[in-house]
PDB file of N, CA and C in Angstrom:
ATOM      1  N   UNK A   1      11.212   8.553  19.239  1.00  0.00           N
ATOM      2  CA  UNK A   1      11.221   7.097  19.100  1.00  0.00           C
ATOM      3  C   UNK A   1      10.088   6.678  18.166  1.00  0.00           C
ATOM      4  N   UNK A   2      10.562   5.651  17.435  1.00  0.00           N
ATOM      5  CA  UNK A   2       9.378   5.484  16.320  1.00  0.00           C
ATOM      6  C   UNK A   2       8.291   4.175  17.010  1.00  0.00           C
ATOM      7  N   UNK A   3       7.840   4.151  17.748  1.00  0.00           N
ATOM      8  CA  UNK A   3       6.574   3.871  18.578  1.00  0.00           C
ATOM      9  C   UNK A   3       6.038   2.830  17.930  1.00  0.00           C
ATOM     10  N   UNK A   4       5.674   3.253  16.720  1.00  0.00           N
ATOM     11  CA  UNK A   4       5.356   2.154  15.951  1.00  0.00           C
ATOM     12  C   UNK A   4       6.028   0.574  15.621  1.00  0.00           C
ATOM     13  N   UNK A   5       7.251   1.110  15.094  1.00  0.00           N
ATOM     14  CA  UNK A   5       8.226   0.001  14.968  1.00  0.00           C
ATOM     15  C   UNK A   5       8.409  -0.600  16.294  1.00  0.00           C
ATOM     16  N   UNK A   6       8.691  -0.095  17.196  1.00  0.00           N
ATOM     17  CA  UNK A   6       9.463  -1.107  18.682  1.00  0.00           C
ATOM     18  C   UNK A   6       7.980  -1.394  18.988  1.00  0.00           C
ATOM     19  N   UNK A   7       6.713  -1.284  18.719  1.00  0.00           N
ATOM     20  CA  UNK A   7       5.113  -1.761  19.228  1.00  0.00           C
ATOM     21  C   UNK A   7       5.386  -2.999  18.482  1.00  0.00           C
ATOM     22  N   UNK A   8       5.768  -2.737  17.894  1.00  0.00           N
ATOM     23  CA  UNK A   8       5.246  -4.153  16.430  1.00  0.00           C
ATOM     24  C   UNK A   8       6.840  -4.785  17.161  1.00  0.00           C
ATOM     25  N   UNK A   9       7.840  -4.756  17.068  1.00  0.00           N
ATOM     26  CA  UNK A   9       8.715  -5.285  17.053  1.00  0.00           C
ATOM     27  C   UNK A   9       8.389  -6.369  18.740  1.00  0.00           C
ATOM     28  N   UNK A  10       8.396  -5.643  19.461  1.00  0.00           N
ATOM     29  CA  UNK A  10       7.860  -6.131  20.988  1.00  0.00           C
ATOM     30  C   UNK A  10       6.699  -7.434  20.920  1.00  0.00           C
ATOM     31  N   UNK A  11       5.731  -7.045  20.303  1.00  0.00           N
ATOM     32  CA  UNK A  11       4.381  -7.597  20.106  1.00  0.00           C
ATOM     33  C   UNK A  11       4.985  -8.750  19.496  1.00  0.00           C
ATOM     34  N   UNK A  12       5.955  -9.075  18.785  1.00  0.00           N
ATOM     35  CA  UNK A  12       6.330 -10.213  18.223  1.00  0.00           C
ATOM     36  C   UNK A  12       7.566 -10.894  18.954  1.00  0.00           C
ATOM     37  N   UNK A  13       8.203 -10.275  19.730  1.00  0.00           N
ATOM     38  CA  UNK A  13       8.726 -10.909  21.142  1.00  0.00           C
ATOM     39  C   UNK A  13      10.549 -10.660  20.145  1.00  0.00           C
ATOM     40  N   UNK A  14      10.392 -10.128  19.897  1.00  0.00           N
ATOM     41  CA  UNK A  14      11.826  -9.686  18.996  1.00  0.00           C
ATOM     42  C   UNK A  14      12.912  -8.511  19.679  1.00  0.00           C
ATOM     43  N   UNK A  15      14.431  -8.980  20.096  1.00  0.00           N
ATOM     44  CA  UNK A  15      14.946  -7.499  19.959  1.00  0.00           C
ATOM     45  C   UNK A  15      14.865  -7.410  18.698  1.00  0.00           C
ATOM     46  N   UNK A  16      16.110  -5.993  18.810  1.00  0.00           N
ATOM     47  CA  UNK A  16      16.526  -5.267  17.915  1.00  0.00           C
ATOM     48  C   UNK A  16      17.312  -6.053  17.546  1.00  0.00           C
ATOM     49  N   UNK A  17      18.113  -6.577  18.065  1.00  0.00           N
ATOM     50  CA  UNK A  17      19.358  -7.559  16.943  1.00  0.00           C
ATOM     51  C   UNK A  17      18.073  -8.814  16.100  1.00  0.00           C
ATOM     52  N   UNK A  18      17.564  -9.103  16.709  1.00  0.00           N
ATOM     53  CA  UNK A  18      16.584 -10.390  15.946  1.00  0.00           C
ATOM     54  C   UNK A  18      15.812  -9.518  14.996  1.00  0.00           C
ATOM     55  N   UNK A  19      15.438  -9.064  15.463  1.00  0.00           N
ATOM     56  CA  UNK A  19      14.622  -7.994  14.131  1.00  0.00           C
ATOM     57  C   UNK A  19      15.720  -7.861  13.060  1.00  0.00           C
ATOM     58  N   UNK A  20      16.448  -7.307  13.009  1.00  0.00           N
ATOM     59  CA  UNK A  20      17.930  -7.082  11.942  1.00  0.00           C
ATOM     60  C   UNK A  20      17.762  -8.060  11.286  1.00  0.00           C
ATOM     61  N   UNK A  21      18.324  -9.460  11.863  1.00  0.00           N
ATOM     62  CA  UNK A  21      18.581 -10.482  11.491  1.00  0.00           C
ATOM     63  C   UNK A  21      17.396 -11.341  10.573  1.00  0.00           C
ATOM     64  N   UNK A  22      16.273 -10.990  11.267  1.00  0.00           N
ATOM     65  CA  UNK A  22      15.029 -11.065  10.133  1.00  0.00           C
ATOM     66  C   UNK A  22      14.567 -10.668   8.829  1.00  0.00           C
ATOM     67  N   UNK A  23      15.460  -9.045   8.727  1.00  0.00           N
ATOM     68  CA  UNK A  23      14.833  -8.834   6.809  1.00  0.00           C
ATOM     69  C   UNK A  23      16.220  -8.147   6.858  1.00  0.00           C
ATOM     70  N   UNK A  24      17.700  -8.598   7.537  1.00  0.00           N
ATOM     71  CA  UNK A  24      18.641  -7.993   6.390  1.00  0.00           C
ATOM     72  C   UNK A  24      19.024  -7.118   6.953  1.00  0.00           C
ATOM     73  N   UNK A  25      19.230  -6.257   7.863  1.00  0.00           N
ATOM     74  CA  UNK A  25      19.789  -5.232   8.350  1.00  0.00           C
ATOM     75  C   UNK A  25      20.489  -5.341   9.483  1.00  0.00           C
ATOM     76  N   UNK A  26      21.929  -4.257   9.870  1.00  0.00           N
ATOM     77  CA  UNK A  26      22.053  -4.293  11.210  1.00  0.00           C
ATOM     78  C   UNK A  26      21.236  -3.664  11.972  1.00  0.00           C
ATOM     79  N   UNK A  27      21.776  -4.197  13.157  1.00  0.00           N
ATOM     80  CA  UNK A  27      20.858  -4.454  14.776  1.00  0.00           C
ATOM     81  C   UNK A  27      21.064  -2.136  14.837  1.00  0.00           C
ATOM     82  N   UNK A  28      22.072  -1.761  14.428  1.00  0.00           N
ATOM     83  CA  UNK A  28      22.484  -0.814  15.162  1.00  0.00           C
ATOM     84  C   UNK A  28      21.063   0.545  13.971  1.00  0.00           C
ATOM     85  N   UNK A  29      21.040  -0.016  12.519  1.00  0.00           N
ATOM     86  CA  UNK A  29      19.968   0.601  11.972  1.00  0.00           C
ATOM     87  C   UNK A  29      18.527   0.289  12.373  1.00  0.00           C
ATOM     88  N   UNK A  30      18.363  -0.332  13.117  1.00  0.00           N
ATOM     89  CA  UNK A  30      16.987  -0.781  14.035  1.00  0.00           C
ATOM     90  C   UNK A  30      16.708   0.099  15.135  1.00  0.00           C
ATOM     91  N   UNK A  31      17.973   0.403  15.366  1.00  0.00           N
ATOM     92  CA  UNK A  31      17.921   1.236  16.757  1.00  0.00           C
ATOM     93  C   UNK A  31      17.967   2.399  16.173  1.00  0.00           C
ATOM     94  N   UNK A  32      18.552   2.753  15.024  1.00  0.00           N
ATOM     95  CA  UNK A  32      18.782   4.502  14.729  1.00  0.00           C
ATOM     96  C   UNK A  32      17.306   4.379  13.822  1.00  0.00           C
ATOM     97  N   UNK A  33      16.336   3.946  13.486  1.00  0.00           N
ATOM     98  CA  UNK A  33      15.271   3.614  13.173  1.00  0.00           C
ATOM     99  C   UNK A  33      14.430   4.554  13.878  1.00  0.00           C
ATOM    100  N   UNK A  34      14.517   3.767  15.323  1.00  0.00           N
ATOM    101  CA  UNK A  34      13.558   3.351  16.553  1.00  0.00           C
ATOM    102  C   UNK A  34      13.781   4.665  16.940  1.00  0.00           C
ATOM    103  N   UNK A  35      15.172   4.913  17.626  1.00  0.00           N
ATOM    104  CA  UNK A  35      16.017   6.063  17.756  1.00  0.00           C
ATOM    105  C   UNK A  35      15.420   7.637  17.326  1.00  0.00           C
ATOM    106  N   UNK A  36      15.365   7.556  15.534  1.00  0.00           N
ATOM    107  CA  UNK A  36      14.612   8.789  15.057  1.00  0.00           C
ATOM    108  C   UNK A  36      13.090   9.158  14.984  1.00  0.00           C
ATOM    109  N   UNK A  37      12.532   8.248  14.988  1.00  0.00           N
ATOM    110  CA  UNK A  37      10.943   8.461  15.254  1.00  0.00           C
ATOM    111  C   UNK A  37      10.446   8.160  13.741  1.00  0.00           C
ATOM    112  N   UNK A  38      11.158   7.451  13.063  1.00  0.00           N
ATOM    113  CA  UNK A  38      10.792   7.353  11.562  1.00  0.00           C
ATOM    114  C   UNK A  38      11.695   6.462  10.906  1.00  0.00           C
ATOM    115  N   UNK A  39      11.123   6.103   9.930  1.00  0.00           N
ATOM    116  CA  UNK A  39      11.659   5.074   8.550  1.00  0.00           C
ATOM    117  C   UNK A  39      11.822   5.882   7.739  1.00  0.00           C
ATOM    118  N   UNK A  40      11.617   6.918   7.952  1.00  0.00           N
ATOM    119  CA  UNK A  40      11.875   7.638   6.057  1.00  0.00           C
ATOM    120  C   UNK A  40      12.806   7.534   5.460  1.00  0.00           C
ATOM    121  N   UNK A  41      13.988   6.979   6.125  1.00  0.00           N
ATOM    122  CA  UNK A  41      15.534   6.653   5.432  1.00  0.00           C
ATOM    123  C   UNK A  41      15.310   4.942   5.237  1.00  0.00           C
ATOM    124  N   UNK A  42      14.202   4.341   5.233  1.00  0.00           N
ATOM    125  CA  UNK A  42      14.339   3.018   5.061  1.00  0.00           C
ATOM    126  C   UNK A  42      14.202   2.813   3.556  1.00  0.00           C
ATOM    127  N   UNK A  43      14.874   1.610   2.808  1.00  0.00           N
ATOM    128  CA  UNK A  43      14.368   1.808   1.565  1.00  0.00           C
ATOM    129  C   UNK A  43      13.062   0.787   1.078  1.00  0.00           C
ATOM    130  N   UNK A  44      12.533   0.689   0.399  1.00  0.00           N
ATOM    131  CA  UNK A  44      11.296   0.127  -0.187  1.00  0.00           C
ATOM    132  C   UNK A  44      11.556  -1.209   0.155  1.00  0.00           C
ATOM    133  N   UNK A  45      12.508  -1.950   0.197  1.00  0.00           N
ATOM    134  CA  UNK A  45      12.420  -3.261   0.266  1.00  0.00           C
ATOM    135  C   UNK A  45      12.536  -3.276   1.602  1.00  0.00           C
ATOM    136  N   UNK A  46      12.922  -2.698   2.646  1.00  0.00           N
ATOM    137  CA  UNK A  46      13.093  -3.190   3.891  1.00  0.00           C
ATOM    138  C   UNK A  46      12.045  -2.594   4.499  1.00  0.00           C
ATOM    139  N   UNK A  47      10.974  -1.509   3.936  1.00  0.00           N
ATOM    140  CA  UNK A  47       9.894  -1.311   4.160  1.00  0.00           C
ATOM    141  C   UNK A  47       9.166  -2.642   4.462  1.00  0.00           C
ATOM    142  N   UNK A  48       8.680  -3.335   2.317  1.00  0.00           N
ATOM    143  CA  UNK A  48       8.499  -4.226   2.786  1.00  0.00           C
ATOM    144  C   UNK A  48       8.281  -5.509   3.709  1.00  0.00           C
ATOM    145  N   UNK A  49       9.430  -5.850   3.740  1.00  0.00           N
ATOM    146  CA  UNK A  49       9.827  -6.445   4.959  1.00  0.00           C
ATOM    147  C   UNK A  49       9.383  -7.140   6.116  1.00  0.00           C
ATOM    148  N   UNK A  50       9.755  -5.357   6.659  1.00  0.00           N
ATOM    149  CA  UNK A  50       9.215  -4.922   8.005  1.00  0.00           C
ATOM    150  C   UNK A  50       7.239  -5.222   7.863  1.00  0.00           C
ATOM    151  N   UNK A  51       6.836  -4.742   6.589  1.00  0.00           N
ATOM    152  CA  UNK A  51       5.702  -4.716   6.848  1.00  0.00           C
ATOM    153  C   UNK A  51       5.110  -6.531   6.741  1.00  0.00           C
ATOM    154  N   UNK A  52       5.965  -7.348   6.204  1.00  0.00           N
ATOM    155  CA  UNK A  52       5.594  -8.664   5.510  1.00  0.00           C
ATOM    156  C   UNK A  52       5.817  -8.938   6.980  1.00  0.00           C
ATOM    157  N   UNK A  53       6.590  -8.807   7.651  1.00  0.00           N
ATOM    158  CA  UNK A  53       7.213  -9.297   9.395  1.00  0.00           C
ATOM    159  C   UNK A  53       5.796  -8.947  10.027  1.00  0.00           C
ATOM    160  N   UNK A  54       5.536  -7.765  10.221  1.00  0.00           N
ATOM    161  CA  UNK A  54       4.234  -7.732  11.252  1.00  0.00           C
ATOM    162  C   UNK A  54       3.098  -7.726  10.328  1.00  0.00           C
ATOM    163  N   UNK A  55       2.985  -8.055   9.455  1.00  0.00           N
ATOM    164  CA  UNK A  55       1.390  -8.216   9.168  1.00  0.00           C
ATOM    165  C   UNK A  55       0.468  -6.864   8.629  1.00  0.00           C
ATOM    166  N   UNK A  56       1.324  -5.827   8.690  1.00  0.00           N
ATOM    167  CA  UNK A  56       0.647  -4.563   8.778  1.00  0.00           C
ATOM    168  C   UNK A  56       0.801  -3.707   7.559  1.00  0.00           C
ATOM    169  N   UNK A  57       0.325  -2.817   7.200  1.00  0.00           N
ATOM    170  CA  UNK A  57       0.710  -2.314   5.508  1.00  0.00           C
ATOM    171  C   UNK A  57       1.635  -1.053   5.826  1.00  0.00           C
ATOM    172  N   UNK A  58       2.572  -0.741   5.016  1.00  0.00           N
ATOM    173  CA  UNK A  58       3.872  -0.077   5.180  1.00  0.00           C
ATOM    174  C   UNK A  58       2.996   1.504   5.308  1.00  0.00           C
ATOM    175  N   UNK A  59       2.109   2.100   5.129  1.00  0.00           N
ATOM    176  CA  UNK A  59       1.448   3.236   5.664  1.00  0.00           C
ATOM    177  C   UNK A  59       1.685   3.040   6.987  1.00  0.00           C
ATOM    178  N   UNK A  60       0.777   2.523   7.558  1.00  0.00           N
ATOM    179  CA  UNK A  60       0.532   2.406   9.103  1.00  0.00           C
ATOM    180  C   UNK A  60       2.192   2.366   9.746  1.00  0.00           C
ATOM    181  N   UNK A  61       2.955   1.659   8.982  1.00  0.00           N
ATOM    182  CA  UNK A  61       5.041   1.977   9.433  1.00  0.00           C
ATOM    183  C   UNK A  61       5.449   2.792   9.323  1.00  0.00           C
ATOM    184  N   UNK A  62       4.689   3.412   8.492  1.00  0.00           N
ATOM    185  CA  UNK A  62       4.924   4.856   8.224  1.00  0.00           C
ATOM    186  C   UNK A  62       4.477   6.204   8.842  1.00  0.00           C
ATOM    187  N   UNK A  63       3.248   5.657  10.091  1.00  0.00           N
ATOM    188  CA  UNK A  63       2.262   6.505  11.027  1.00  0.00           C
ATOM    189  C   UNK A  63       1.729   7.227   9.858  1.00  0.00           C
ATOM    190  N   UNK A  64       1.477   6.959   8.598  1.00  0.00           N
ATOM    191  CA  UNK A  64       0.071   7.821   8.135  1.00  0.00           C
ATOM    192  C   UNK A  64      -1.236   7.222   7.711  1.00  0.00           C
ATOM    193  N   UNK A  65      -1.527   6.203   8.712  1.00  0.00           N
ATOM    194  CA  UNK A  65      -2.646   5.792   9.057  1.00  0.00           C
ATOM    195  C   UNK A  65      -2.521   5.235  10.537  1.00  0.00           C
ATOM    196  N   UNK A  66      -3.404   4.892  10.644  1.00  0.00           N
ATOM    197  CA  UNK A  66      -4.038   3.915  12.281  1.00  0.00           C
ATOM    198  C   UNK A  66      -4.531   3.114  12.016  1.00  0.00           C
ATOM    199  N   UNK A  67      -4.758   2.569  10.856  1.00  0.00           N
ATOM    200  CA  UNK A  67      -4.763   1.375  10.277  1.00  0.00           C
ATOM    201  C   UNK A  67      -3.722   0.144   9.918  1.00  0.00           C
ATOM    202  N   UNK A  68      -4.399  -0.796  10.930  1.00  0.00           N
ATOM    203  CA  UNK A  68      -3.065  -1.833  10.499  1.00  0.00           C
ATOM    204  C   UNK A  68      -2.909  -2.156   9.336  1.00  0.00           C
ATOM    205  N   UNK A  69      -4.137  -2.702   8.779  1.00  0.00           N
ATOM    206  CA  UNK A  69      -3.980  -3.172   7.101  1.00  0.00           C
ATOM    207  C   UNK A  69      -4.455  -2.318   6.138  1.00  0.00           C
ATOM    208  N   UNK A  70      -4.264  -2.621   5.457  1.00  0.00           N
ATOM    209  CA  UNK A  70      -4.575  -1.595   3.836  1.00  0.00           C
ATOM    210  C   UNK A  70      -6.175  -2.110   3.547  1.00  0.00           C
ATOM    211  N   UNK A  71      -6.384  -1.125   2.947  1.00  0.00           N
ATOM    212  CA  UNK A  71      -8.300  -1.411   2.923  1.00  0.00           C
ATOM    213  C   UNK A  71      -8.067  -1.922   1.617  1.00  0.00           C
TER     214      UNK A  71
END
């Protein structure tokens, strides 16, 4: 499970269908997201996104930091 995404997604009081519905995607790629433990099949813009949605820099969505924001 990608930990990261459903932390951030939760923290903002969002399902998975509202999340979708927020940058463009279906509800069911949120879950196969969440599902695989990774974004690496996400593409750059819905990276984006996701990262413009929580505030956080697309590394840290990516778990290769522990940093929320970009220095």
């Amino acid at each position: 499970m990608n930990r990261i995404l459903a932390a951030e997604r939760t923290r903002l009081g969002l399902t998975q269908g509202a999340l979708a519905e927020r940058i463009g995607v279906s509800r069911g790629l949120i879950q196969k997201w969440e599902a695989a433990g990774n974004l690496g099949k996400a593409s750059g813009s819905q990276l984006q996104a996701l990262s413009d949605l929580f505030s956080v820099s697309t590394d840290y969505l990516l778990g290769r930091t522990t940093e929320r924001k970009a220095s």
